[in-house]
Structure formats: C-alpha cells, structure tokens
Protein backbone atom coordinates (compact mmCIF):
# COMPACT_ATOMS: atom_id res chain seq x y z
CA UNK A 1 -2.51 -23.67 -21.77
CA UNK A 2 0.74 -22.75 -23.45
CA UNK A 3 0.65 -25.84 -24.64
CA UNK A 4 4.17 -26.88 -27.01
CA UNK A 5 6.46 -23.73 -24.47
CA UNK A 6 7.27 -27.19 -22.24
CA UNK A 7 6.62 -29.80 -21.24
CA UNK A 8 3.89 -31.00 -17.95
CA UNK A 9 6.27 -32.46 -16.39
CA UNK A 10 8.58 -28.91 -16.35
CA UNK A 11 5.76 -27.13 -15.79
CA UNK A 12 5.04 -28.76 -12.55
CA UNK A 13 8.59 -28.43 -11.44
CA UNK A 14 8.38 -24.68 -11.95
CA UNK A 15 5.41 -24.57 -9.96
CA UNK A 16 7.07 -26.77 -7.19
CA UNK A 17 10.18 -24.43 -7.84
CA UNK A 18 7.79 -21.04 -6.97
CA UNK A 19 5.66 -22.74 -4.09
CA UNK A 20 8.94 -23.59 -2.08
CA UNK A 21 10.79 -20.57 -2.56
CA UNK A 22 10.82 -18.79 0.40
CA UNK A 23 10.63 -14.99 0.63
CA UNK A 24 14.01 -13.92 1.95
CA UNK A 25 17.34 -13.52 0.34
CA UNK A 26 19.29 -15.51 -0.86
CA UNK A 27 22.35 -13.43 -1.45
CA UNK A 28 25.04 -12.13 0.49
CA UNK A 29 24.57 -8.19 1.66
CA UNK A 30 27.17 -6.04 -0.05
CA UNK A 31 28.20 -4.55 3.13
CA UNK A 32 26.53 -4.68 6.07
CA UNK A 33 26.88 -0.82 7.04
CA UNK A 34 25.74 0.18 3.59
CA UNK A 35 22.75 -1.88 4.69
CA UNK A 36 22.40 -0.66 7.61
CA UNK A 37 22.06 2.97 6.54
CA UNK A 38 20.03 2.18 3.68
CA UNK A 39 17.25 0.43 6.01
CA UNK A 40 17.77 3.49 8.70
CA UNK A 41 17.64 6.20 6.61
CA UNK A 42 14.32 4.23 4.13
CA UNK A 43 12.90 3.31 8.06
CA UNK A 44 12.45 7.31 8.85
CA UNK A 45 11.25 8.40 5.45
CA UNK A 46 8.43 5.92 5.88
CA UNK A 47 7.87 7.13 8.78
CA UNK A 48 7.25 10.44 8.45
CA UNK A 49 5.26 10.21 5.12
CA UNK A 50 2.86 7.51 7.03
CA UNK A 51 2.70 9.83 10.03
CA UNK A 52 1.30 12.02 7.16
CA UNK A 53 -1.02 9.77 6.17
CA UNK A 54 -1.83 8.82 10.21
CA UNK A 55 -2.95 12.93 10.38
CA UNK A 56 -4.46 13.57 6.99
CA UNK A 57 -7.05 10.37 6.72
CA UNK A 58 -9.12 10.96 9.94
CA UNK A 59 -8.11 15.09 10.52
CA UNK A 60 -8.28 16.43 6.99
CA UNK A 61 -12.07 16.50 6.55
CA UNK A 62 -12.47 17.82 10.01
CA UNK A 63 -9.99 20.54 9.38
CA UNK A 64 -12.11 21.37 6.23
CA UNK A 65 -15.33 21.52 8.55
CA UNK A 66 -13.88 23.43 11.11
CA UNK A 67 -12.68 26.59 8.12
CA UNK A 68 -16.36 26.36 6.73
CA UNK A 69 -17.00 23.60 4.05
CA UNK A 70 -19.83 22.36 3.45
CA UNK A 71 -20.58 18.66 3.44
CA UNK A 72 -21.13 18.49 -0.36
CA UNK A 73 -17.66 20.26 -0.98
CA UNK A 74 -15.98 17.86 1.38
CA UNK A 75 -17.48 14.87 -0.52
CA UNK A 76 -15.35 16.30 -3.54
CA UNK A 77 -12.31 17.17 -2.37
CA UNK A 78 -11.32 13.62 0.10
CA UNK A 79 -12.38 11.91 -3.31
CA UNK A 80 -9.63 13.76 -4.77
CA UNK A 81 -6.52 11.43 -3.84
CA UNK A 82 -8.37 8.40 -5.01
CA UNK A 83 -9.36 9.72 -8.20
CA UNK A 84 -5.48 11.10 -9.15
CA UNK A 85 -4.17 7.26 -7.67
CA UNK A 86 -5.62 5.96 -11.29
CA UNK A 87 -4.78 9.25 -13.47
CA UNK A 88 -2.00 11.11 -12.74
CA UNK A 89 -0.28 8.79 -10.35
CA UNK A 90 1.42 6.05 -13.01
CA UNK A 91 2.56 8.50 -14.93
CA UNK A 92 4.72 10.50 -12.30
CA UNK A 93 5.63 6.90 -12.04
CA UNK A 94 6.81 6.09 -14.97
CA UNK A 95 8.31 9.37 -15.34
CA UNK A 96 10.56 8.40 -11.97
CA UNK A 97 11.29 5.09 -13.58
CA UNK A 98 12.90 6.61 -16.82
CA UNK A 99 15.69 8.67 -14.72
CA UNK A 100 17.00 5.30 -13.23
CA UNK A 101 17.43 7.21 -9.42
CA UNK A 102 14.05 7.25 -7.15
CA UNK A 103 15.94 10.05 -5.18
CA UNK A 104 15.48 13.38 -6.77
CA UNK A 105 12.08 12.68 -7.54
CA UNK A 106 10.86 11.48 -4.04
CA UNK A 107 12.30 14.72 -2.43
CA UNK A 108 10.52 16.72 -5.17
CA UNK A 109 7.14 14.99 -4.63
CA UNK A 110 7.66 15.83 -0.46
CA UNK A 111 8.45 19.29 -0.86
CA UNK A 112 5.77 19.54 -3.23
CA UNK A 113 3.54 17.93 -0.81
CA UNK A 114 4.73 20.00 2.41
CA UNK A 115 4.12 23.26 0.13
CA UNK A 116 1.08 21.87 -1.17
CA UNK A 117 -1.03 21.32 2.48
CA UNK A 118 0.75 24.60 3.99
CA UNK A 119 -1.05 26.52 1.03
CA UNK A 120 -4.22 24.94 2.22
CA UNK A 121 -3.62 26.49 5.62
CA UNK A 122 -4.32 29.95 3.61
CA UNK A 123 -7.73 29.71 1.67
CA UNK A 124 -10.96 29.37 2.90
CA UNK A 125 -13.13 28.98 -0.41
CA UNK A 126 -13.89 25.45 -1.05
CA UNK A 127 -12.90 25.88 -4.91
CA UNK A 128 -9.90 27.26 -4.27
CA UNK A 129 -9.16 24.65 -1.53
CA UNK A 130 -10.40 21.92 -3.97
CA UNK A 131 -7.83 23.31 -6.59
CA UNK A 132 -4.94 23.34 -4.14
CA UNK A 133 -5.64 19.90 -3.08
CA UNK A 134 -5.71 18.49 -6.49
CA UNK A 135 -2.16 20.12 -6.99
CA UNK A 136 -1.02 18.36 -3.54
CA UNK A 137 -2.65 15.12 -4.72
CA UNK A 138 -0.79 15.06 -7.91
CA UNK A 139 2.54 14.72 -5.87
CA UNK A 140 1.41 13.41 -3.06
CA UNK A 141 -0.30 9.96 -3.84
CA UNK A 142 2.98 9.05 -6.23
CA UNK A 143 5.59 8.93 -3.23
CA UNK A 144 4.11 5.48 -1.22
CA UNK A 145 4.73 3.93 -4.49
CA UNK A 146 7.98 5.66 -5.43
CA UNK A 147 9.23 4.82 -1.90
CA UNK A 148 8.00 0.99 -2.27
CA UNK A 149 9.71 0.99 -5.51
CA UNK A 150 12.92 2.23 -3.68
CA UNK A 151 12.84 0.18 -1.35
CA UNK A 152 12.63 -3.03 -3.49
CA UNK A 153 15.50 -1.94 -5.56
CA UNK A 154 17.49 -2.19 -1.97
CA UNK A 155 15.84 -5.67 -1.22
CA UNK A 156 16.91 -6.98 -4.50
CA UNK A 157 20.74 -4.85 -4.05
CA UNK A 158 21.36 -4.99 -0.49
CA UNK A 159 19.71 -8.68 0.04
CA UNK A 160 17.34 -7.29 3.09
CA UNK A 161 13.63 -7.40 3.56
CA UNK A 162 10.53 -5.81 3.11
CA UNK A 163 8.73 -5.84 5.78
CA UNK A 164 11.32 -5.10 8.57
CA UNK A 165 11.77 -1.81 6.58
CA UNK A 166 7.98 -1.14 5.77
CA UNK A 167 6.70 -1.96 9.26
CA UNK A 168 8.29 1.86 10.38
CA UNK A 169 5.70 2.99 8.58
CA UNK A 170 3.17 1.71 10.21
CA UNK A 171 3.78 2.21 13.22
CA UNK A 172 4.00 6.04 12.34
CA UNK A 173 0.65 5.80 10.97
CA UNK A 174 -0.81 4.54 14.13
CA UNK A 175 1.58 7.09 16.54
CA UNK A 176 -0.06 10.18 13.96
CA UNK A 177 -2.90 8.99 14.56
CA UNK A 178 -3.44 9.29 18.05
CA UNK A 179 -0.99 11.90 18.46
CA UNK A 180 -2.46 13.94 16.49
CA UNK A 181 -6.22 13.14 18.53
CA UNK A 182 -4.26 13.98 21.61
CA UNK A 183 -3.37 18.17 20.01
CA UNK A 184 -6.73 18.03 18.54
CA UNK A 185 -8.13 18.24 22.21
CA UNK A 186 -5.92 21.17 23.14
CA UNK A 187 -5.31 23.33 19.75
CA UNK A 188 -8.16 24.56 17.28
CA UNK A 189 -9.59 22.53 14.51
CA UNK A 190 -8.63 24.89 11.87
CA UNK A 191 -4.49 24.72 12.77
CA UNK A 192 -4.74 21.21 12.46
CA UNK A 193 -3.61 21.84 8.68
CA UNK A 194 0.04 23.21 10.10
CA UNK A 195 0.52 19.69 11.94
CA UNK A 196 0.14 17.96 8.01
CA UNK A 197 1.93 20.42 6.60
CA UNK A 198 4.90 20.27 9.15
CA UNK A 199 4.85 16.50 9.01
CA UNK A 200 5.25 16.74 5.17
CA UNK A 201 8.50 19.24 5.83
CA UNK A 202 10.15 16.24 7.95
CA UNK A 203 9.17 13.83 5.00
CA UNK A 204 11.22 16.03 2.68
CA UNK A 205 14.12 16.23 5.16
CA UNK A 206 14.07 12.67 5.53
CA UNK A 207 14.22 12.36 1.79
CA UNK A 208 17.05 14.46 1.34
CA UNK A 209 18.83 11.58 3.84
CA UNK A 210 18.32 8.63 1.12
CA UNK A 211 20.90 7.04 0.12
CA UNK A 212 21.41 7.15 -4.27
CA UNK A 213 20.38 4.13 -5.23
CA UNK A 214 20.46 4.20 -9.09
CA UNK A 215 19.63 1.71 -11.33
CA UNK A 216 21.71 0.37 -14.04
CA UNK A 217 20.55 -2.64 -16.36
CA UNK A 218 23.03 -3.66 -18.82
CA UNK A 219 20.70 -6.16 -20.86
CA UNK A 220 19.30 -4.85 -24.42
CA UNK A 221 15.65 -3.93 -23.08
CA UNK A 222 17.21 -1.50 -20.80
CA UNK A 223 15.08 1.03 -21.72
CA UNK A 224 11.96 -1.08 -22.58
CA UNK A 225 9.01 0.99 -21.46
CA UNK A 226 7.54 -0.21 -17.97
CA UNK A 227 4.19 -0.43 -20.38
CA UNK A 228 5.69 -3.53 -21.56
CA UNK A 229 4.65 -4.90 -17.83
CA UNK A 230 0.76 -4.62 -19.45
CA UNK A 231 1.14 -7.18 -21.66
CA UNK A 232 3.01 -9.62 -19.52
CA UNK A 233 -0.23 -11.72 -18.17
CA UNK A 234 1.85 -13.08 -14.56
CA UNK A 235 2.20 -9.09 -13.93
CA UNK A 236 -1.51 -8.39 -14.41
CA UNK A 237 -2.38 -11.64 -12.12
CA UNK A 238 -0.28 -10.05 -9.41
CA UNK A 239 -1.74 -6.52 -9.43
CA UNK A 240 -5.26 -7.77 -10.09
CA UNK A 241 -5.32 -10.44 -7.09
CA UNK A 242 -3.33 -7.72 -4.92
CA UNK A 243 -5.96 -4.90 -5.97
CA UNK A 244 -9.08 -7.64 -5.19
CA UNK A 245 -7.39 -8.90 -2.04
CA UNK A 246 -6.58 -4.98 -0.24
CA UNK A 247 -9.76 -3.66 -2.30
CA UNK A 248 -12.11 -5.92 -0.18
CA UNK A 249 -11.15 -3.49 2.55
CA UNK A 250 -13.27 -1.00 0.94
CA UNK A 251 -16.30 -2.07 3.26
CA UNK A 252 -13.79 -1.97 6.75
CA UNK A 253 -12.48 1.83 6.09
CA UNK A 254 -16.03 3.23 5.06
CA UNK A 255 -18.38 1.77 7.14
CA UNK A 256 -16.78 -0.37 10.08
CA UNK A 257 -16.91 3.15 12.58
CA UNK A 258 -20.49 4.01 11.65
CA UNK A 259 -21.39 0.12 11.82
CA UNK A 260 -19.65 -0.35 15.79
CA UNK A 261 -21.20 3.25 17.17
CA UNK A 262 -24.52 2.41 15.70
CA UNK A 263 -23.98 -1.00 17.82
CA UNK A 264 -23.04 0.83 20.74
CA UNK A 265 -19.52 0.45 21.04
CA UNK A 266 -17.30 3.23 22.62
CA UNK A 267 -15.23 5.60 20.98
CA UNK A 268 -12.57 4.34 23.15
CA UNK A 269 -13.13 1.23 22.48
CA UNK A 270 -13.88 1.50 18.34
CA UNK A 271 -10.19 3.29 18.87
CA UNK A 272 -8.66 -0.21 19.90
CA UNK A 273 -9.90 -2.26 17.29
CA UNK A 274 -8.63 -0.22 14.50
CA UNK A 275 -5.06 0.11 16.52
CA UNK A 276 -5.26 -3.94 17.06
CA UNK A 277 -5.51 -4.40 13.63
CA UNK A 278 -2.85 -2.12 12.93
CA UNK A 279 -0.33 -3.77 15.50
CA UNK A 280 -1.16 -7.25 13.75
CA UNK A 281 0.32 -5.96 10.70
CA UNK A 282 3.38 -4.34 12.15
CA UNK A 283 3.95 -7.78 14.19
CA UNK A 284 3.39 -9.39 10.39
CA UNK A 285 6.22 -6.92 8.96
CA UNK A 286 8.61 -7.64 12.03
CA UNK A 287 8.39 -11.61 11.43
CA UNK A 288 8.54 -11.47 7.98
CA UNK A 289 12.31 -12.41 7.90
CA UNK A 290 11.45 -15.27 9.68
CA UNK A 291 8.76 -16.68 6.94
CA UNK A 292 9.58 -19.98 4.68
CA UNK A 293 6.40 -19.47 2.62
CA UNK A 294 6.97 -18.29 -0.69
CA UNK A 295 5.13 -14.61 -2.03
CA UNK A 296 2.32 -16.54 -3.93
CA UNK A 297 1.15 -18.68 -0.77
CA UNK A 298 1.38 -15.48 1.11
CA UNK A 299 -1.10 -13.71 -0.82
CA UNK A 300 -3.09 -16.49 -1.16
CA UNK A 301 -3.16 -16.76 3.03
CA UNK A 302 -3.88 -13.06 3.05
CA UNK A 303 -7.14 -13.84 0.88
CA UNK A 304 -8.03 -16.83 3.10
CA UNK A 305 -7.60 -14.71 5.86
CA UNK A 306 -9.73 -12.09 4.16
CA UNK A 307 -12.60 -14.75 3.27
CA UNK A 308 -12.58 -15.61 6.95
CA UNK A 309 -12.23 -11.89 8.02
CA UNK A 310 -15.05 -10.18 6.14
CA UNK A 311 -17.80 -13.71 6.34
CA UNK A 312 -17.28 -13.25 10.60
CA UNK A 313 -17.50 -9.62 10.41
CA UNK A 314 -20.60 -9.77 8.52
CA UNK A 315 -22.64 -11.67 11.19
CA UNK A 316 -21.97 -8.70 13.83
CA UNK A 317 -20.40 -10.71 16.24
CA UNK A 318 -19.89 -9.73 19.92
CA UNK A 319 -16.77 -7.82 20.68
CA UNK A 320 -14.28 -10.58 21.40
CA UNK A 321 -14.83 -12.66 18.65
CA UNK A 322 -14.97 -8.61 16.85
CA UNK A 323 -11.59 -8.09 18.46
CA UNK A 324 -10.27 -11.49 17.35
CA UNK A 325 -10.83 -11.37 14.06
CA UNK A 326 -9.51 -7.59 13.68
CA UNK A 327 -6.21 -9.45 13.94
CA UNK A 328 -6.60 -10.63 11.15
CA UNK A 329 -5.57 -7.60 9.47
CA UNK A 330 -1.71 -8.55 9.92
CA UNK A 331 -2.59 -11.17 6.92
CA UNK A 332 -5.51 -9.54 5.48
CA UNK A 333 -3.24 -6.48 4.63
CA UNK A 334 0.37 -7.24 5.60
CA UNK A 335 0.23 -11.10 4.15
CA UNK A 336 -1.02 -9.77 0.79
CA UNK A 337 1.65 -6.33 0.69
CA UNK A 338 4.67 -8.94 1.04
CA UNK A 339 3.12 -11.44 -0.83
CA UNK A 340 2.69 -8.84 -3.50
CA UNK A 341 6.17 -7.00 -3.09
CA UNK A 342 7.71 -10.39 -2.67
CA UNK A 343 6.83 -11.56 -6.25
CA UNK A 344 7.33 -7.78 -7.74
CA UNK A 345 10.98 -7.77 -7.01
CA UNK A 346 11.09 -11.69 -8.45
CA UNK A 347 9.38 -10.59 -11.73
CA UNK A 348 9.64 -6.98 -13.00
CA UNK A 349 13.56 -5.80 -14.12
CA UNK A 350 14.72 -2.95 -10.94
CA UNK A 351 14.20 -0.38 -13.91
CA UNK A 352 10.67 -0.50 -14.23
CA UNK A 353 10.16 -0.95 -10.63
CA UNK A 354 9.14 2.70 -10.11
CA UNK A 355 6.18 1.98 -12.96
CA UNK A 356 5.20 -1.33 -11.68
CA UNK A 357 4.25 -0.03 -8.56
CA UNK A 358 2.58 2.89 -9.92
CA UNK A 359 0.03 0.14 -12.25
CA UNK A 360 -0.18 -1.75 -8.63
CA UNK A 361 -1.34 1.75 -6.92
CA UNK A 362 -3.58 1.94 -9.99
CA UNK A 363 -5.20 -1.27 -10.14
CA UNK A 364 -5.69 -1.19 -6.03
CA UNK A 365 -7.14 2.40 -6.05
CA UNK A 366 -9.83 1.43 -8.88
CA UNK A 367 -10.63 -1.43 -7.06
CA UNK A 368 -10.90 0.39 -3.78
CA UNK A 369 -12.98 3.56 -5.60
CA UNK A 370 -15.48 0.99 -6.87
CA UNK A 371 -16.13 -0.93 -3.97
CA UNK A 372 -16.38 1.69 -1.93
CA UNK A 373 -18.88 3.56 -4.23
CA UNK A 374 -20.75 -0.15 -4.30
CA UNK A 375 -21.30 -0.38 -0.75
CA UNK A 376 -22.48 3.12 -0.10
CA UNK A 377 -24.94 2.86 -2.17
CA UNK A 378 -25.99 -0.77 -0.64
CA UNK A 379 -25.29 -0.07 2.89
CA UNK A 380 -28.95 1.09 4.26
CA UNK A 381 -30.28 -2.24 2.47
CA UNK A 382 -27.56 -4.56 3.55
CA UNK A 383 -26.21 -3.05 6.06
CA UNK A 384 -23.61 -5.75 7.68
CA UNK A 385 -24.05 -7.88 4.60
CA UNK A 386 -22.10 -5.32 2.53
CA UNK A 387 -19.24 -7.50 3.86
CA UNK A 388 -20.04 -10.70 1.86
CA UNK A 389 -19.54 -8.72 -0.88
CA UNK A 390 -16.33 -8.03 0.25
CA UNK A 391 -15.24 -11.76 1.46
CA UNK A 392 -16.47 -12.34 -2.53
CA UNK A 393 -13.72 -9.99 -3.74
CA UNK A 394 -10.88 -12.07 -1.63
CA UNK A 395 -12.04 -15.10 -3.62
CA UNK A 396 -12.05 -13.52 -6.46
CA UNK A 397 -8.13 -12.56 -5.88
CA UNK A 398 -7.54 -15.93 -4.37
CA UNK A 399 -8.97 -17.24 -7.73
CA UNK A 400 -6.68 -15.57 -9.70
CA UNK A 401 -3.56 -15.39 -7.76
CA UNK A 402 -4.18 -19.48 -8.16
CA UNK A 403 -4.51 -19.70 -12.00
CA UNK A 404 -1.89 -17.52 -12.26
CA UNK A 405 0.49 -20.03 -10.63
CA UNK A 406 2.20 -21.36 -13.78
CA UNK A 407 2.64 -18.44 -15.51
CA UNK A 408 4.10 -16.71 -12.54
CA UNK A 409 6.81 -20.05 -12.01
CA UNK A 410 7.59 -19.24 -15.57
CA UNK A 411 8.37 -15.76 -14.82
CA UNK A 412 10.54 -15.75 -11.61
CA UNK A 413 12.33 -18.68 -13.33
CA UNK A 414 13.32 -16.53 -16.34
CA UNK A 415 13.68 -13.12 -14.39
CA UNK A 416 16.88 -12.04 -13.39
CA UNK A 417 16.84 -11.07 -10.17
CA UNK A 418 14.68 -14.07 -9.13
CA UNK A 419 17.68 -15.06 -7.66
CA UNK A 420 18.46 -11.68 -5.49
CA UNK A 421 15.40 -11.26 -4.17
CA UNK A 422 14.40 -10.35 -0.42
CA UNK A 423 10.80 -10.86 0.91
C-alpha cells in the first residue's frame, strides 16, 4: 500500500501522530470577543433553521393532509428534500465555495426558504404544491451544509469548537418540536404552514447577523475546484464511513414510531424516547471541548455505538433497556458528526469547505434514500430484524473509517490547517 511514499516505520508514526491528536484547538483565539460574537450570532442561526427542521419533519405531511392531499401525492412531495440533497444540493455548494464568503449566500438560501413555505400556505393542488416545494428544496437542503461549512471556517480561524456551537441547534430542533405539538392542539392543521414559514423569516434575520467570514488562501491551488476533493481517497473514506455510520439511522426515523405503537407503547411515552435520544446528543455537543480522543476514534466509537445500538434494538427489548440504549444516540449521531467535522477541518483547504460538505450531505442522503427504500420494502418480512441490516451498515463504516487510517495520517500531516483545527 503506497509502498516506496515512506517508509513503515513513518507510516506508523503518522498513524500514532492522528490517533493521539485530540479534537480541540490548538491555537490561540484571535480575540476573544470576536469569538464570542461569532459563536453567538452562528448559535441563533442554528437555531432557528433547526427549529425549522423541528416543525417541518413531523408537521409538514400533516399540514399537506389537513389542505387535501392524498396519500400518494404526499409520498412524492416529503421525498422531495432527499432526492435534491444528491442533485441540486453540491452544486449550490460549490457555487457558495467559489465566492470565498458563506454569508450572502446563506441569507439568500433563508429568504428563499421563508418565501418558499409561505407560498405553500397559498395552493391547494398537489402539483402545484409539489412544484413549490421542489423550488423551496432547492434552497433549503443547501443551508445545514453551508452553515456547517461556516462554522468550520470559524473553528479553524477563531480556534473554538464544534459542538458547543452545533449543540444550539439541537436543542431548537427538539423545543420546535414539541412546541410546535403544543399550537397544533389549539390552531388548525392547515395554518400550521405559517409557523414554518415564520420560523424560516427568523432564520433569514439571524443570517443577516453573521459575522463576514471570508476566505482567503494564498497558496497556488487557491482556486483548485472542490472536485479535486473526489479524487483524494482519505476524503472519500471520511464521507463514505460518515454516510454508512448516520445512514444506518435509516431504519430508527422510518420505522421506530410504527414499531413502539404496534408494541403498545404510549404516545407520551414514544415522545420521550425520541427527546432522550436527542438530549444525549446535545450533552455529546456540550462535552465535546472536554474530549482527548482524536476525530477518527470518534467516529469509529460512534459506529461501535451504532453496532451495539441497532443489534439491542433489533431484539425488541423491554422499555428500560429500550430507553437505555436510545442514549446511545449522543455517539451514534453526535460521536460520528464531530468525528466527521473534526477530520474535515484537518483535511480539506477552508476554500473548499463549502463543497466538501455539500459531497458529505450527498454521500449521507444517498445512503439514507437507499436504506430507507431497503427497509420498507423488507419491513412486513423482517419486521424488527430490519435493524441488523442497519448494525451491518455501522460495520461497514467502521470498516472503512479503519483502513482509511494511514491515508488519513498522511493527510492531516500534510494539510495546512491540521495545525488550527478545533473539534
């Protein structure tokens, strides 16, 4: 294996080099109230376009019931965001990448997005609606990778961290969520679309509130196409373990609902295992500042913990070995994200950032379209067992993420902002 590029016995001390390098900075902040604003100002605009996200995932398709829909028309239009994830999403992208400033582009792709779902709030066809949403999609799906992107380039900058600044989001997610299940009970289903479209309106505010963060590279493949990234085997390792690893969810956002009310679990209490799952991650994102483990041993935990996950969850255990193991999400998801964003700001130049993430978004939504298309169509036969086949796709990321290892030592050696880098 790249046998004659150097010796074994450098090879092994870049892969010592990579397995002890923890995930925090290990630069000196600029200034600390430059910082400080930065983290503030990225802190709300994650929240308000995961509050978004917290509204549109469980309220959209009932909001499309409630104006007349039919079930086959509401098939086609919530497949809609994970189709344009694989299409039109790298190339908006790329697109952001080439004008070296995140900025303009994110506050175009949230007004587009607040225009986009207030349209909705006027048709009633399902064509028409299905037209509109593609429109919405198109600018919609681009801005959790444009905003990751963003953010990096301030990790790597401002020598902060990831997941201090990513866990706002979450916790907006979860707070839309049942905020918005609280109005449902007291407004009608069909105004539900003013709540997205309102929440996209604060994500554009909250945009306009960035801070410029522009990117500059002064080396001679400053304007090497973030394309280049495709042929560069340690980036394909990364988005191809990250996409296996978070794909293997596929089974756990489908079918875990259907699967715990068939068992006859509570709505109330089907409620608090998703939200336990989702406070394990944000308690994963507050820590993260805290970790020693270096971005390749965190995704590889995140697929252990994903192996373990997915194999328990498969034998329909009672609820508080059920509950237990829905904690597992903080490493099943947040391990893998800063494992993943960890070794993207270690690895890919701050210029083609904005198309990095747009391949990762790529790679992950393919992954996630497939296996959920897999087990739908294996669910009556399997029914619990569907999740073996998702424990097999977190070994299959492990797998990679681990053969990837000297490659990837090579890379972060030779990158240079390996040595700027913020977990």
């Amino acid at each position: 294996m790249d046998s004659g590029y150097q010796s074994n016995d450098q090879q092994n001390r870049l892969q010592i080099a990579i397995e002890l390098m923890p995930s925090g900075p290990e630069i000196p902040t600029v200034a600390a109230s430059a910082s400080q604003r930065f983290a503030v100002r990225l802190g709300i605009f994650y929240a308000a376009i995961f509050a978004l996200m917290g509204v549109q995932l469980p309220f959209f398709p009932i909001w499309l019931r409630a104006v007349g829909v039919d079930p086959v028309w509401i098939g086609i239009i919530v497949a809609v965001p994970a189709l344009t994830r694989f299409t039109v999403l790298p190339f908006v992208t790329n697109y952001a990448g080439r004008r070296r400033s995140l900025k303009p582009v994110l506050i175009v792709t949230a007004l587009g997005t607040a225009a986009g779902f207030a349209a909705l709030g006027f048709f009633r066809d399902p064509a028409l609606i299905h037209i509109v949403f593609v429109l919405t999609a198109c600018v919609w799906t681009p801005i959790l990778p444009l905003t990751d992107a963003y953010a990096l380039q301030g990790v790597a900058k401002l020598g902060l961290h990831y997941g201090p600044l990513r866990l706002w989001g979450s916790t907006a997610f979860m707070m839309g969520t049942l905020g918005c299940g609280l109005l449902a009970g007291r407004v009608a289903e069909t105004q539900l679309i003013w709540v997205m479209a309102v929440l996209g309106i604060g994500g554009t505010v909250a945009g306009l509130a960035l801070m410029p963060l522009k990117t500059a590279p002064a080396s001679s493949l400053a304007n090497t196409s973030a394309r280049s990234l495709l042929r560069q085997p340690a980036f394909l390792a990364v988005i191809m373990a990250a996409a296996l690893i978070q794909g293997s969810h596929a089974a756990y956002y489908s079918f875990a609902s259907i699967t715990w009310q068939a068992d006859g679990l509570t709505g109330g209490v089907i409620a608090s295992l998703w939200t336990l799952g989702v406070l394990a991650e944000i308690i994963v994102f507050s820590l993260s500042p805290r970790f020693s483990i270096a971005p390749v041993l965190l995704i590889l935990v995140g697929a252990v913990g994903a192996l373990v996950r997915w194999s328990v969850t498969a034998a329909e255990p009672s609820l508080l070995p059920l509950a237990l193991v829905q904690l597992l999400h903080g490493l099943t998801y947040g391990a893998t994200l800063l494992g993943t964003m960890g070794l993207m700001v270690r690895i890919v130049p701050a210029h083609m950032m904005a198309g990095a993430q747009g391949y990762l978004a790529a790679a992950s939504g393919i992954a996630t379209s497939s296996a959920s298309v897999l087990v739908g169509a294996l669910y009556l036969r399997l029914g619990s067992g569907i999740y073996l086949i998702m424990a097999a796709m977190a070994a299959g990321g492990a797998l990679v993420m681990f053969a990837a290892r000297p490659r990837l030592a090579r890379a972060v050696q030779t990158h240079p902002q390996s040595e700027a880098s913020g977990g």
